[in-house]
Protein backbone atom coordinates (compact mmCIF):
# COMPACT_ATOMS: atom_id res chain seq x y z
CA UNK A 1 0.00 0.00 0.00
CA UNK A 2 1.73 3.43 -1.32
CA UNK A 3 -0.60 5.66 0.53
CA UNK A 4 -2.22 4.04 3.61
CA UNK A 5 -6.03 3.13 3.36
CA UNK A 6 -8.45 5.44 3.78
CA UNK A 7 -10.12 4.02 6.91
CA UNK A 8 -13.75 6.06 6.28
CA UNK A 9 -14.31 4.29 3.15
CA UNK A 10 -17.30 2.13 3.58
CA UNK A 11 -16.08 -0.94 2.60
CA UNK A 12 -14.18 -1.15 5.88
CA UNK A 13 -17.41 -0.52 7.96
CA UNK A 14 -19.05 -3.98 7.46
CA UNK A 15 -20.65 -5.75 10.07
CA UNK A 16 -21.03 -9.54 9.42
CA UNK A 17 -24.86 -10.80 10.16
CA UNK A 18 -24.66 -12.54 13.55
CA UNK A 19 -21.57 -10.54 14.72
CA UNK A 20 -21.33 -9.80 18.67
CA UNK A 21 -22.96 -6.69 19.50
CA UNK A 22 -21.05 -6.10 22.32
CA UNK A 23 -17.80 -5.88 20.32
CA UNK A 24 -19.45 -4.30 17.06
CA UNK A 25 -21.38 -1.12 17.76
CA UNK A 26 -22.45 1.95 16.47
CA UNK A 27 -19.95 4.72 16.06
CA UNK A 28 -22.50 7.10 18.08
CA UNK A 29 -21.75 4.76 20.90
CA UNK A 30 -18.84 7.34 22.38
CA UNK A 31 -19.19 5.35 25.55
CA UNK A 32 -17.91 1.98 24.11
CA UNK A 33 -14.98 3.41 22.47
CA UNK A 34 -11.18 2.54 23.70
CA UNK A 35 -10.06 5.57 24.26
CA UNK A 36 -6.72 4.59 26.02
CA UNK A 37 -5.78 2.81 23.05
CA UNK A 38 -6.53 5.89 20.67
CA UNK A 39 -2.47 6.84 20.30
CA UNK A 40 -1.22 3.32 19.95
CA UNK A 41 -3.67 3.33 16.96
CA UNK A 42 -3.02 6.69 15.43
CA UNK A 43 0.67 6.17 15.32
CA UNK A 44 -0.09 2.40 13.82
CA UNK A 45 -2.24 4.39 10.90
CA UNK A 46 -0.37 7.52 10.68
CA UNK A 47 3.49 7.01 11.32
CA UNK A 48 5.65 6.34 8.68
CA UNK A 49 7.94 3.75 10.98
CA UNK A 50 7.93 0.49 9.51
CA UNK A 51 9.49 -3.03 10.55
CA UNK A 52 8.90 -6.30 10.77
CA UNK A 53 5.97 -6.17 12.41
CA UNK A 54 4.03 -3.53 10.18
């Protein structure tokens, strides 16, 4: 990927029939969020680091 993936594209909001609630929710649902792992998953989208693990 040259560019990253645009993570608001719609094809990466899918929700498999059957899927745990609890786990997949609406993203109105503020309250369910993970905010405490918010940085660790900005700087996996947005930094430019790479290794062997990503």
């Amino acid at each position: 990927v040259v560019n990253g993936i645009d993570v608001f594209d719609p094809k990466f909001n899918i929700v498999s029939p059957g899927c745990d609630m609890s786990i997949y929710f609406p993203y109105s649902d503020k309250l369910k969020r993970l905010t405490t792992l918010h940085g660790a998953i900005r700087k996996l989208l947005y930094s430019s680091e790479q290794n062997d693990e990503y």
